[in-house]
Protein backbone atom coordinates (compact mmCIF):
# COMPACT_ATOMS: atom_id res chain seq x y z
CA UNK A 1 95.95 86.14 152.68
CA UNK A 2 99.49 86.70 151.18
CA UNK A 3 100.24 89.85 149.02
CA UNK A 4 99.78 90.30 145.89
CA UNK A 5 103.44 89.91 143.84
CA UNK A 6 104.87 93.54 143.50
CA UNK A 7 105.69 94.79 139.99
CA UNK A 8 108.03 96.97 140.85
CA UNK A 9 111.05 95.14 139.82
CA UNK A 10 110.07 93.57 136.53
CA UNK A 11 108.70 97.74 135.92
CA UNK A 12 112.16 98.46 136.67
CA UNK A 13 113.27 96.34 133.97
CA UNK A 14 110.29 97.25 131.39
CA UNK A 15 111.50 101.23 131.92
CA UNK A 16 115.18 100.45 131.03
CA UNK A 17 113.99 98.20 128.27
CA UNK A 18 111.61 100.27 126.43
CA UNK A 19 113.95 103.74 127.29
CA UNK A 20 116.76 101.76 125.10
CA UNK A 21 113.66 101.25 122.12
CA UNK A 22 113.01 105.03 122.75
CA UNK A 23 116.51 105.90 121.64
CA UNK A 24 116.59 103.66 118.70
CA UNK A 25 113.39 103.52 116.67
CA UNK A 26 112.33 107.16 116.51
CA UNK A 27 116.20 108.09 115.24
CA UNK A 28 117.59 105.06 113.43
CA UNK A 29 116.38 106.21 110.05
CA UNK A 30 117.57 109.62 110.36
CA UNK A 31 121.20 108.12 111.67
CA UNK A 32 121.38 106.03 108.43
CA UNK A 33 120.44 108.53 106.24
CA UNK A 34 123.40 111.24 107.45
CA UNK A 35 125.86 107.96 107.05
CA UNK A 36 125.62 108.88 103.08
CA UNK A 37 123.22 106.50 101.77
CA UNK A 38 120.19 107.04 100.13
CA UNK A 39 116.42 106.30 101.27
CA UNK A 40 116.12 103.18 99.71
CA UNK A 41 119.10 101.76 101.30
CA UNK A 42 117.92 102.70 104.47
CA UNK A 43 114.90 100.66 104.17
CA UNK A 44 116.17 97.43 103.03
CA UNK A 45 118.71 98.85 106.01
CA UNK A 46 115.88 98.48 108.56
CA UNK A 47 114.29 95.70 106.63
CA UNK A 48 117.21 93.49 107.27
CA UNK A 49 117.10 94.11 110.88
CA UNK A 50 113.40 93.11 110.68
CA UNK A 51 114.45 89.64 109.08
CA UNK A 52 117.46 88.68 111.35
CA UNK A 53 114.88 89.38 114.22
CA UNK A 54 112.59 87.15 112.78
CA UNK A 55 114.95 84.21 113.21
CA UNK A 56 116.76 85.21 116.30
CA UNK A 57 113.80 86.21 118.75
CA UNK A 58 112.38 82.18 118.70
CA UNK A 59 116.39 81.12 118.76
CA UNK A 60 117.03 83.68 122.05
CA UNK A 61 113.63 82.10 123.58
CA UNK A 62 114.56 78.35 122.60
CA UNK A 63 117.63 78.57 124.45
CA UNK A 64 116.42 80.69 127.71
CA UNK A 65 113.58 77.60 127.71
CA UNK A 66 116.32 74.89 127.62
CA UNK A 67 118.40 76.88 130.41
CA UNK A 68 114.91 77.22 132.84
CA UNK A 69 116.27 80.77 133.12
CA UNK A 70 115.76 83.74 131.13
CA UNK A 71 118.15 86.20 132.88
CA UNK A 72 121.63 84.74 131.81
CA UNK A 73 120.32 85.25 127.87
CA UNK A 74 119.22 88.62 128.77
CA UNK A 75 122.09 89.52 129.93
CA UNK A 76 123.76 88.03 127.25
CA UNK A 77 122.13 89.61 124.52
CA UNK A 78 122.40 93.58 126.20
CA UNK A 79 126.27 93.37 126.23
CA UNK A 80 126.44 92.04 123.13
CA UNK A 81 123.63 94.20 121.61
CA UNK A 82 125.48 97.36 123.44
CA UNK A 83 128.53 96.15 121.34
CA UNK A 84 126.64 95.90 117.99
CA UNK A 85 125.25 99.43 118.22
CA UNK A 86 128.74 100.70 119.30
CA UNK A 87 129.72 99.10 115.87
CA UNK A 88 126.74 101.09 114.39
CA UNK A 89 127.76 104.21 115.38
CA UNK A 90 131.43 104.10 114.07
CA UNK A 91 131.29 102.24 110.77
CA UNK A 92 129.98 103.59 106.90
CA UNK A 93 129.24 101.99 103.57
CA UNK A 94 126.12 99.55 102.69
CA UNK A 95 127.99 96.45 103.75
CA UNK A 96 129.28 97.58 107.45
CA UNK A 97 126.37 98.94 107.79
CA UNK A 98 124.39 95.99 106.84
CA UNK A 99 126.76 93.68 109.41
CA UNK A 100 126.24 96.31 111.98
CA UNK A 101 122.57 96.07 111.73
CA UNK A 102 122.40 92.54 111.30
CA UNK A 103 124.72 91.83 114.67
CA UNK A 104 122.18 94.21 116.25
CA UNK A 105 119.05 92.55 115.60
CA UNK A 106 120.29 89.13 116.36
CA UNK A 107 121.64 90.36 120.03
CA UNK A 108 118.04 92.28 120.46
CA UNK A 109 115.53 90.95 118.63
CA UNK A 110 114.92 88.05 122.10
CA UNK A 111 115.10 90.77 124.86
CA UNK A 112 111.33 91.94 124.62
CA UNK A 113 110.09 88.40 124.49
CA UNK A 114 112.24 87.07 127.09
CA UNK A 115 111.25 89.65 129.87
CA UNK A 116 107.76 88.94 128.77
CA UNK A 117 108.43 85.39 130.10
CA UNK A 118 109.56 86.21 132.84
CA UNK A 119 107.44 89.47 134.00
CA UNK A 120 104.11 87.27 133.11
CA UNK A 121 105.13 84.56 135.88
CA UNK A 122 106.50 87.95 138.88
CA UNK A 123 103.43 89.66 138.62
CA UNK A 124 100.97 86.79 139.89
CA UNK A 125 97.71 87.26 137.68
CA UNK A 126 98.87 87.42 134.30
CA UNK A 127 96.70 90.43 133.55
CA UNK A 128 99.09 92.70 135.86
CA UNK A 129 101.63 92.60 133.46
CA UNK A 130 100.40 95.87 132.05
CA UNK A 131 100.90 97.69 135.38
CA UNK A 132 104.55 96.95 134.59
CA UNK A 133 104.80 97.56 131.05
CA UNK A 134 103.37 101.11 131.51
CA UNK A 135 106.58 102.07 133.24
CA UNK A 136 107.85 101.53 129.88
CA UNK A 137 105.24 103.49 127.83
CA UNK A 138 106.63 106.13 130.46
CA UNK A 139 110.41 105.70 129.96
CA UNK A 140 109.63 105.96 126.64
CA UNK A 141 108.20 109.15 126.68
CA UNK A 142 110.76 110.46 128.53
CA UNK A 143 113.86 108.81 126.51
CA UNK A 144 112.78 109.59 123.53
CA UNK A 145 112.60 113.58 123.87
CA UNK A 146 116.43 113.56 125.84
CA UNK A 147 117.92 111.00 122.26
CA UNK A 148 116.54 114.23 120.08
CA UNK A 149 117.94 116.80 122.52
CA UNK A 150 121.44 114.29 122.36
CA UNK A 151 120.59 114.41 118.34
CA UNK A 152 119.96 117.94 118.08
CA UNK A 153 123.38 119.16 119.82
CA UNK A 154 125.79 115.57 118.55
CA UNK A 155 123.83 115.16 115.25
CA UNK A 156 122.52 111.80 114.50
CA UNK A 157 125.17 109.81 116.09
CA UNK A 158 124.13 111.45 119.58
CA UNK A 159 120.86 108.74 119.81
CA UNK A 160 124.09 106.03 120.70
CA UNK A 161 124.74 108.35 123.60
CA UNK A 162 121.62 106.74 125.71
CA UNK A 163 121.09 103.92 123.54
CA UNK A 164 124.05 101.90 124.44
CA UNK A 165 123.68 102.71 128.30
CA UNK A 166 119.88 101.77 128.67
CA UNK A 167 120.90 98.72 126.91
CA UNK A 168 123.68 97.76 129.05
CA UNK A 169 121.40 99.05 132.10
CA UNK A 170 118.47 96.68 131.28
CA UNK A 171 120.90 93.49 131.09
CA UNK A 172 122.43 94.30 134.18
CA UNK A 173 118.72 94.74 135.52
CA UNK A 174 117.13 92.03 133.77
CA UNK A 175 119.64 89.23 135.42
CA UNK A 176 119.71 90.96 139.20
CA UNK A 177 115.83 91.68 138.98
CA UNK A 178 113.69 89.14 137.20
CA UNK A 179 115.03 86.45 139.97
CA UNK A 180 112.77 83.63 141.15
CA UNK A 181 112.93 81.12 144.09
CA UNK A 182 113.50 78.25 141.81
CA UNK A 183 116.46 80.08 139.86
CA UNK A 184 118.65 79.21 142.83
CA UNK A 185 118.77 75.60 141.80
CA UNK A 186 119.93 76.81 138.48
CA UNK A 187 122.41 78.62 139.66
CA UNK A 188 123.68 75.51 141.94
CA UNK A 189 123.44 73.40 138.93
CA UNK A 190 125.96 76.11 137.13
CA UNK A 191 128.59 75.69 139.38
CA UNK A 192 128.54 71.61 138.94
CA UNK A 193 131.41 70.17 137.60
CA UNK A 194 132.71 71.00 134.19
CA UNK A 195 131.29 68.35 132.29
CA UNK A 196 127.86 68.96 133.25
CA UNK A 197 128.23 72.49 132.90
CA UNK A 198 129.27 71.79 129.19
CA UNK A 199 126.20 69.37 128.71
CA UNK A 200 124.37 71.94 130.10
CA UNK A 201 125.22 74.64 127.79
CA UNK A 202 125.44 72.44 124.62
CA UNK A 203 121.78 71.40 125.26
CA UNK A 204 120.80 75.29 125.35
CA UNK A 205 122.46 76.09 122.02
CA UNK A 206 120.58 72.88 120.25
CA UNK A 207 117.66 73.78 121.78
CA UNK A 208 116.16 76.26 118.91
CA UNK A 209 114.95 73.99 116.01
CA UNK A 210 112.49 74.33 113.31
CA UNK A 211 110.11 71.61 114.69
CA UNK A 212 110.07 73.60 118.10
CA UNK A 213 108.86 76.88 116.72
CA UNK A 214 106.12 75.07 114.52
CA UNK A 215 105.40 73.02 117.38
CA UNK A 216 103.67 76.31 118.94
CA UNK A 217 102.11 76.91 115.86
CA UNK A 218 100.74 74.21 113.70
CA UNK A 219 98.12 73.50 116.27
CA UNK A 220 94.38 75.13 114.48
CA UNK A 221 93.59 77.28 116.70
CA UNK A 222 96.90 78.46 117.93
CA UNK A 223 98.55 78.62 114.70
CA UNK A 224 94.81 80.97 113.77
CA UNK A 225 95.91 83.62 116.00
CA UNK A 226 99.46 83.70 114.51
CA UNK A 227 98.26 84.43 111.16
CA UNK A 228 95.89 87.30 112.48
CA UNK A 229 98.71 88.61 114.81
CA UNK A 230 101.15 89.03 111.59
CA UNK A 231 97.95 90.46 109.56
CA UNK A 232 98.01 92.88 112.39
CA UNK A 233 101.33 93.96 112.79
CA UNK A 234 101.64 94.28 109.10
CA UNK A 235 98.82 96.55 108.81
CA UNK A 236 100.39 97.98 112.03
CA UNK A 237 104.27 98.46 110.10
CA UNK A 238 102.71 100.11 107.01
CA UNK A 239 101.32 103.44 109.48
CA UNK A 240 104.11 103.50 111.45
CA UNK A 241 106.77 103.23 109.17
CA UNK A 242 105.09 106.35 107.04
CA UNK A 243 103.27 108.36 109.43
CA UNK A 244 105.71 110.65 110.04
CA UNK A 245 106.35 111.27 106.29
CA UNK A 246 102.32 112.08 106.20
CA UNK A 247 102.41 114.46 109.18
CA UNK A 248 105.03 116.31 107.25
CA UNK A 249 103.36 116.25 103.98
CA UNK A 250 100.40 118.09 105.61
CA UNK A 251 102.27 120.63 107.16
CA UNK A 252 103.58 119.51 110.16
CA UNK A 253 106.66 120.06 111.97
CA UNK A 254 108.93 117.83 113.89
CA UNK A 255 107.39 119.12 116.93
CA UNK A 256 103.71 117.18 115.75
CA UNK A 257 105.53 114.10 114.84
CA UNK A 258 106.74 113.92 118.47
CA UNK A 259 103.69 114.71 119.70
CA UNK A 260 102.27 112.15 117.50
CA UNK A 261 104.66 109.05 118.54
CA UNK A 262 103.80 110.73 122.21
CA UNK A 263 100.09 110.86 122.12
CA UNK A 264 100.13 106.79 121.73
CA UNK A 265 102.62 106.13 124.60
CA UNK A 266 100.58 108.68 126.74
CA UNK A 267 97.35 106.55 126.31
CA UNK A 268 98.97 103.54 126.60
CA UNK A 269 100.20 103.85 130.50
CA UNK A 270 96.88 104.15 132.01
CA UNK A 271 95.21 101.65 129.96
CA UNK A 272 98.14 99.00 130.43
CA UNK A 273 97.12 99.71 134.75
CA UNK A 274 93.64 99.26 134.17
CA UNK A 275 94.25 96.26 132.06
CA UNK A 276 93.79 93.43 134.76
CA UNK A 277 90.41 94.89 135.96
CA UNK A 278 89.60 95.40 132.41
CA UNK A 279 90.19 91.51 131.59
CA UNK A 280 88.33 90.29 134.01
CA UNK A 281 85.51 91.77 133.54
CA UNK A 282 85.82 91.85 129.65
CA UNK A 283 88.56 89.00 129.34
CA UNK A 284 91.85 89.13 127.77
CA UNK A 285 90.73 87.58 124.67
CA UNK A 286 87.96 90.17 123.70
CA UNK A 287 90.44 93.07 124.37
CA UNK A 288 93.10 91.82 121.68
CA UNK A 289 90.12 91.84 119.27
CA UNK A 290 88.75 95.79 120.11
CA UNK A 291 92.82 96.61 120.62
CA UNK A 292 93.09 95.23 117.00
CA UNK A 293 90.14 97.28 116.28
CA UNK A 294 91.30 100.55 117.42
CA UNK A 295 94.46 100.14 115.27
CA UNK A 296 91.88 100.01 112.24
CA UNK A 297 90.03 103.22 113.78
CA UNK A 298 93.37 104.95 113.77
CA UNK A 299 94.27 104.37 110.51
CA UNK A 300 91.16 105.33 108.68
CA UNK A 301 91.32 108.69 110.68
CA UNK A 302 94.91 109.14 109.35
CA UNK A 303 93.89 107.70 105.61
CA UNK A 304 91.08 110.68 105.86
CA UNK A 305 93.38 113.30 107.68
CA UNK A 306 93.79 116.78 105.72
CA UNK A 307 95.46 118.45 108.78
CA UNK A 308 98.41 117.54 110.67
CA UNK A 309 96.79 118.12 113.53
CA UNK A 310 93.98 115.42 112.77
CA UNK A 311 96.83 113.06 112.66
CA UNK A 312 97.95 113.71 116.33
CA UNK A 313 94.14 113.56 117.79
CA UNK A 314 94.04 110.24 115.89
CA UNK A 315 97.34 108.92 117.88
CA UNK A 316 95.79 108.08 120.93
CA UNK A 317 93.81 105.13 119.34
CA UNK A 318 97.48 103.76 118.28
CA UNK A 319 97.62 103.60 122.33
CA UNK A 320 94.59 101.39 122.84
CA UNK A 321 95.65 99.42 119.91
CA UNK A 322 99.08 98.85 121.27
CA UNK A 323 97.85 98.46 124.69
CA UNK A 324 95.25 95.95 124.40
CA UNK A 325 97.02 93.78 121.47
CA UNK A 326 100.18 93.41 122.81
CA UNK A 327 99.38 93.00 126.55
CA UNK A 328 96.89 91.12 125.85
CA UNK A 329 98.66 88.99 123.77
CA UNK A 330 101.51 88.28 126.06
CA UNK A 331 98.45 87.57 129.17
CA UNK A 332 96.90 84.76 126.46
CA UNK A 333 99.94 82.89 125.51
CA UNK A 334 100.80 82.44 129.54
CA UNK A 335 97.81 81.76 130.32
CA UNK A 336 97.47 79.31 127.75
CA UNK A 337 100.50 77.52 126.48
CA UNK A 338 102.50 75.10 128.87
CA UNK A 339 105.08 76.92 131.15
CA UNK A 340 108.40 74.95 129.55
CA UNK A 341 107.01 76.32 126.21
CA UNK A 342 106.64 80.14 127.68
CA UNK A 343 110.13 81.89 126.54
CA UNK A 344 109.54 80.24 123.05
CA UNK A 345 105.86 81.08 123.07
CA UNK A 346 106.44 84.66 123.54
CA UNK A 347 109.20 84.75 120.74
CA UNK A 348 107.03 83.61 118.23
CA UNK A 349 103.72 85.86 119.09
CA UNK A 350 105.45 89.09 120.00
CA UNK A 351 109.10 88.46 118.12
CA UNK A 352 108.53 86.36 115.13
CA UNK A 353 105.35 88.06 114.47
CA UNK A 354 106.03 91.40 114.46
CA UNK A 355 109.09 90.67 112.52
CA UNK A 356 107.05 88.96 109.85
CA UNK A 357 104.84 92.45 110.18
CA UNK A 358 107.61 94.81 110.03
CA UNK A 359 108.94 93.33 107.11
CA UNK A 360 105.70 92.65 104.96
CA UNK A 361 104.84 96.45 106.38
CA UNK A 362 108.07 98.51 104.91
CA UNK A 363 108.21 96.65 101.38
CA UNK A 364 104.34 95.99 100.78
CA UNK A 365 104.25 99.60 102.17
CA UNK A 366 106.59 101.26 100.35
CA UNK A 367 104.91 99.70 97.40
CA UNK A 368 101.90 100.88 97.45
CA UNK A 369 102.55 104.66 98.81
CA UNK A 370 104.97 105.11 95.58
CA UNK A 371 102.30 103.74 93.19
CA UNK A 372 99.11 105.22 94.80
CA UNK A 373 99.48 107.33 97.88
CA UNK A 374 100.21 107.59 101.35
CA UNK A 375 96.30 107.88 102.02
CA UNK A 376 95.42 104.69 100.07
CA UNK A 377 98.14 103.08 101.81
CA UNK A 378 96.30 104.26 105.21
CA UNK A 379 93.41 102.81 103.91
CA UNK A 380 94.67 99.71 103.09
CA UNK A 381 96.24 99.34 106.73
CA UNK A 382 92.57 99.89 108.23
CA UNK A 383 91.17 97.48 106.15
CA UNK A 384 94.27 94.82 106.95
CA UNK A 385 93.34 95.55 110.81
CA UNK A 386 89.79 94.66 109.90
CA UNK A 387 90.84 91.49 109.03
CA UNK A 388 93.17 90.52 111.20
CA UNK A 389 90.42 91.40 114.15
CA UNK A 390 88.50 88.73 112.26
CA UNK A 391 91.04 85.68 112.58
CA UNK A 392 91.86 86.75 115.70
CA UNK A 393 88.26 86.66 117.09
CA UNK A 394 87.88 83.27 114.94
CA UNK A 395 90.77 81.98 116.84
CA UNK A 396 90.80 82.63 120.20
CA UNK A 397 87.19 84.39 120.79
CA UNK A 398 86.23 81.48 123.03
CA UNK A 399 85.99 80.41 126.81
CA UNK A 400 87.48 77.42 126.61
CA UNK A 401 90.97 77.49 127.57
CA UNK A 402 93.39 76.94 124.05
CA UNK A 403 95.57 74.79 126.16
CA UNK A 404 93.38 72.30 126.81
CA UNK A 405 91.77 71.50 123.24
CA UNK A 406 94.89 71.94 121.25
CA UNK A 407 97.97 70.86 123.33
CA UNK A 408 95.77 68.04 125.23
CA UNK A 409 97.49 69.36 128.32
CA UNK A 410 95.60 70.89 131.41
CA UNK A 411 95.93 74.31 131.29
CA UNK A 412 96.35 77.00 134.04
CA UNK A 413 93.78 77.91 136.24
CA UNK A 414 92.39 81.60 134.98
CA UNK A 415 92.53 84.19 137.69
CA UNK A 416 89.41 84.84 139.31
């Protein structure tokens, strides 16, 4: 019996990936902020880079899918996504700041999705890929607390001082680590001669279309699952994006808002290793419904919270949530959609859709905590989950493999 396919170098990967998000999102708002403009700037700010992402996550997976090889785009995007937030860091006013932002999003928003792709296909049963994401969850962790010491002693600017390097690190890891037998051929077929180099290329960059993304989508059952993954993440972007606000509005420090963000990553690393044993015996699909219900849990502990510290003991439910959503999302679509659809599969469940989420999340959001409260808003975000644990079970709650009733192609053997 041959071994089981190591994680270790797509973990590798995952660790530099998600230590790069761990210097960006916890900081980015408070970097904006000391560049002079005020708070509502800095959410349309972050709002923008939600929208570019929405467009260029499916674009980035499009073009790795017309390539056959994810780790050229990768690549690609880090050094140019290194650049962008180099831009970031030196520029000021609304409109370079809006470029800035804008350049960034398009070079990152593909990187999660396309290492998805790629990890999913490494790690042999699809359900492994948590035992490499939670190398992430653990980077994390760890990045996150060294970008606030950087912050504390460069002021904001210091979160740039790991946030270009992990970037440029997980390019440089992405393309010498995610390598598979058959991307040898691929790399003979770049070194052909110059015209079919250039045909080669031109057919990547006209690969993204509209009809391709909707193409993963407009199928019933498929195109279900999107609408309860962006009710999700929506319902998702509305506690994240104010949490910390609420922690400090009962009392808290920035000490409990750490240990808030922290509580989640800490619960997701064992429960992203446990996560193949846990799908087989519970499958994948029936953990993206209770992870969807955990995020609801969460948020009607924080909508009834009257202590800061009730906040933090409610954070570990964010981890299941995350966990069990998101990996199990990203175990679904490869086990489900077509392999020459994977790249742009994973763009539109785990890019596009968050996007949509992050968006709808900070304005709907923002909304209703200005004309009500940040409790009602809680509330609200508990009932969304509700919900979108509904359409989700609706859409994929079933044994029969999605492939093979909506596509009409055979789909993968499950592992057993």
């Amino acid at each position: 019996m041959s071994p089981e396919p190591s994680v270790v170098r797509p973990a590798i990967v995952y660790a530099l990936l998600f230590g790069a998000v761990a210097a960006y999102v916890p900081y980015i708002s408070v970097f904006l902020r000391s560049t002079g403009v005020d708070l509502g700037t800095v959410g349309l700010l972050i709002a923008l880079y939600s929208a570019v992402s929405l467009v260029a996550a499916p674009v980035w997976g499009a073009v790795a899918d017309a390539m056959g090889d994810v780790r050229v785009p990768i690549l690609a995007a880090a050094v140019l996504a290194a650049g962008a937030a180099i831009l970031l860091a030196l520029v000021s006013g609304p409109l370079a700041l809006a470029g800035s932002m804008a350049l960034l999003a398009a070079s990152t928003a593909g990187i999660i999705p396309m290492v998805d792709s790629r990890a999913v296909r490494m790690v042999g049963q699809r359900e492994r890929i948590g035992r490499a994401r939670a190398w992430g969850s653990a980077a994390f962790i760890v990045i996150a607390f060294a970008s606030g010491a950087a912050v504390g002693r460069f002021g904001p600017v210091g979160m740039f001082l790991l946030y270009v390097p992990t970037l440029i690190a997980t390019g440089l890891a992405g393309y010498a680590l995610l390598r598979l037998p058959g991307d040898e051929a691929t790399s003979r077929t770049a070194g052909a001669a110059p015209a079919a180099r250039g045909r080669g290329t031109a057919a990547a960059l006209s690969a993204f279309s509209l009809s391709a993304i909707v193409g993963v989508i407009r199928q019933p059952l498929i195109g279900l699952f999107f609408v309860g993954s962006i009710v999700v993440w929506t319902s998702f972007a509305t506690l994240q994006t104010f949490v910390a606000l609420h922690v400090i509005q009962l009392g808290g420090d920035a000490t409990l808002v750490a240990a808030t963000w922290s509580g989640s990553a800490l619960t997701e690393i064992p429960l992203m290793f446990a996560f193949p044993e846990l799908a087989r015996r519970f499958g994948a699909e029936r953990l993206v419904v209770i992870g969807a219900i955990a995020f609801a849990l969460r948020a009607a502990a924080v909508a009834l919270a009257v202590a800061p510290w009730q906040v933090v003991a409610a954070s570990p439910l964010a981890g299941i949530g995350f966990a069990f959503f998101y990996v199990g999302t990203v175990t679904w679509v490869a086990r489900n959609l077509p392999r020459r659809m994977q790249a742009t599969s994973q763009s539109v469940f785990t890019g596009t859709a968050v996007s949509v989420g992050a968006i709808g999340g900070s304005i709907v959001g923002g909304l209703i905590a200005g004309a009500l409260s940040l409790a009602v808003l809680f509330g609200v975000a508990a009932v969304g989950h509700g919900l979108g644990a509904i359409v989700v079970w609706r859409a994929i709650g079933r044994s029969r493999p999605v492939a093979e009733i909506a596509l009409g192609t055979p789909a993968e053997p499950r592992a057993s």
